[in-house]
Structures are given as C-alpha cells and as structure tokens.
Protein backbone atom coordinates (compact mmCIF):
# COMPACT_ATOMS: atom_id res chain seq x y z
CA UNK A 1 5.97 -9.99 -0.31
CA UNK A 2 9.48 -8.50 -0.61
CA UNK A 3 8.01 -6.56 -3.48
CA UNK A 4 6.19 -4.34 -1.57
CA UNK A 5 7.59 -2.55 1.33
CA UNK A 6 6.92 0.47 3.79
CA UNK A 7 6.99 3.79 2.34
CA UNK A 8 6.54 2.93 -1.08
CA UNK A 9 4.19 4.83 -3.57
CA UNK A 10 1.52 2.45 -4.94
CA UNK A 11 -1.35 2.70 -7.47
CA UNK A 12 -4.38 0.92 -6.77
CA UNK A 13 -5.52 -1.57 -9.38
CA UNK A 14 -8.97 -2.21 -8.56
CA UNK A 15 -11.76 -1.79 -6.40
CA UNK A 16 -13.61 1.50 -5.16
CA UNK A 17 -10.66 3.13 -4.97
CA UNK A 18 -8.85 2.17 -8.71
CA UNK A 19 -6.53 4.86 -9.71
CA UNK A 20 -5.42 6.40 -6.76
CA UNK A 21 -1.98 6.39 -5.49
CA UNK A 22 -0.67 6.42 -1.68
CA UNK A 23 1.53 5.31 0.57
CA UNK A 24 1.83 2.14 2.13
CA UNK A 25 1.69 2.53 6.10
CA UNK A 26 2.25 -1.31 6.91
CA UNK A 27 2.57 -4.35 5.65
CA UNK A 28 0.97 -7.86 6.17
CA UNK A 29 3.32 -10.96 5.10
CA UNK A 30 1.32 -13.50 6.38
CA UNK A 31 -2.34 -12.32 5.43
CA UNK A 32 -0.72 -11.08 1.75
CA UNK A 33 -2.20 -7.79 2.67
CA UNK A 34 -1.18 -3.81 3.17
CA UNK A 35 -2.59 -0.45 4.21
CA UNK A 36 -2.38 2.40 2.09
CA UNK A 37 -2.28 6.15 3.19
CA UNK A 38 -5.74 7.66 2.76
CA UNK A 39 -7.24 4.42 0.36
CA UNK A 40 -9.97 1.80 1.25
CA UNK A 41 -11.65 4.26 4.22
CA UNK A 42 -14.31 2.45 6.58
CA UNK A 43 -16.05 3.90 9.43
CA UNK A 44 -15.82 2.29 12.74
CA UNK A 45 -18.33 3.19 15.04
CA UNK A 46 -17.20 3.35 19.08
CA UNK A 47 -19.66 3.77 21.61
CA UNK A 48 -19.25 5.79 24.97
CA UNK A 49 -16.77 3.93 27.96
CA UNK A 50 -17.22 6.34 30.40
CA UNK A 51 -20.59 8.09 31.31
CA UNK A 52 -20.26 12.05 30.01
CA UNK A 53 -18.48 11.00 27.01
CA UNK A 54 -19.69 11.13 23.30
CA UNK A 55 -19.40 7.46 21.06
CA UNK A 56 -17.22 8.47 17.97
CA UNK A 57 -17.16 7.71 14.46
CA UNK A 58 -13.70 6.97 13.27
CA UNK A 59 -12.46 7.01 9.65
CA UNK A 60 -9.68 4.30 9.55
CA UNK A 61 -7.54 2.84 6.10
CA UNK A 62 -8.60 -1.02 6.15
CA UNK A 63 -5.73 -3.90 4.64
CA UNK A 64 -6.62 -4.72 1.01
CA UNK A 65 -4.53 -7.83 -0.77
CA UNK A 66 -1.52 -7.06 -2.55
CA UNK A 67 -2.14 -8.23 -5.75
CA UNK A 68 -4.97 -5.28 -6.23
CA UNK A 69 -1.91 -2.41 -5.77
CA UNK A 70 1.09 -1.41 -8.09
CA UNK A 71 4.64 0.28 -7.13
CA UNK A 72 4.40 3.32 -9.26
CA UNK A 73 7.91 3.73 -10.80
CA UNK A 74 9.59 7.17 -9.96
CA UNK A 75 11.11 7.33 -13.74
CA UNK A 76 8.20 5.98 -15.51
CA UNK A 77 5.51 7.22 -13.28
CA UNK A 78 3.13 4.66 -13.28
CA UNK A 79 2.15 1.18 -12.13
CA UNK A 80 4.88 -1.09 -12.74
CA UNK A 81 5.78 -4.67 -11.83
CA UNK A 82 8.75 -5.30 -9.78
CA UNK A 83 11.92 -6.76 -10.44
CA UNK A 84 14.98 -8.25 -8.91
CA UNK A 85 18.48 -7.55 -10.20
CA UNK A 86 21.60 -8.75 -8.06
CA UNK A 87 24.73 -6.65 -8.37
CA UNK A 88 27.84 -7.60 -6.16
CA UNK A 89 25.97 -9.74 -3.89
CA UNK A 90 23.47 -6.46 -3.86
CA UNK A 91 20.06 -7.35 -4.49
CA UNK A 92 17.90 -4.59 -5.64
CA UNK A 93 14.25 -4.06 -6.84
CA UNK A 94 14.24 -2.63 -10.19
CA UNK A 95 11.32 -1.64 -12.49
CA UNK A 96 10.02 -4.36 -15.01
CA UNK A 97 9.69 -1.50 -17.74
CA UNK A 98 12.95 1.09 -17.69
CA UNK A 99 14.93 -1.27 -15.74
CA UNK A 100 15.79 1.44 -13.26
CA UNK A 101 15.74 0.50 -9.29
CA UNK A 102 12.90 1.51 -7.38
C-alpha cells in the first residue's frame, strides 16, 4: 500500500466508473482500500433528528480496493504501475514505463 498515497491522480480500472481519473482523498492500509475525489458516488439517506427538520439525501465517495485504480503518470499520462528505485538511501516511486518518479 505504499504505492498509493494521498493526493495522487489515479485512473480507475474497472467498475461503473472505468476511465475516470481523481484524486485520492484517503487511504485504507488495512482494508486494501481508498476513496477517490468525485468516483464510486452512493446516496445515503438520513432521516430527521430533531422535529422541524427535513431527512437529507447525501451524495458521499464510497472506498473501492486498490487493485481496481492506477497512478496516472504525469510524463506519460496514463495508468501506470509503480515502481521503486533507491538513490542515496532515497527511496522513490518511479513509473514502470518512462522510468521517471511520480
């Protein structure tokens, strides 16, 4: 899971939503999972607390696994797999096809 962090572009693989690209917002280590920026949108109903007030209908991003999303390389610009090179003691992610860090 160090492959994919917060704040990185990614490209959804598959699913309802294969194609688009976001953000990732947060990251899950444990369930393998992450939330991306305006992907995988369900509707969660709330109903009223307090007499007087309206129930709401709330469009949240839900987690989807990892393996279904793709860092999209800044020089190739597109999904790519991830890398690790280690420079000086310096380990960086680099892109699996240009070789350039992510």
């Amino acid at each position: 899971m160090k492959k994919i962090k917060i704040g990185d572009n990614v490209r959804v693989l598959l699913g309802k939503d294969k194609g688009k690209t976001g953000k990732v917002v947060q990251v899950f280590v444990q369930e393998k999972k992450v939330v991306v920026e305006g992907i995988n949108i369900i509707k969660k109903h709330l109903r009223t607390r307090t007499q007087g007030q309206k129930g709401q209908i709330l469009e949240l991003s839900a987690p989807m696994a990892v393996s279904k999303v793709a860092i999209v390389c800044p020089h190739c610009e597109r999904g790519v797999r991830v890398g690790f090179k280690i420079d000086n003691s310096v380990k960086t992610r680099v892109c699996k096809k240009c070789n350039n860090a992510l």
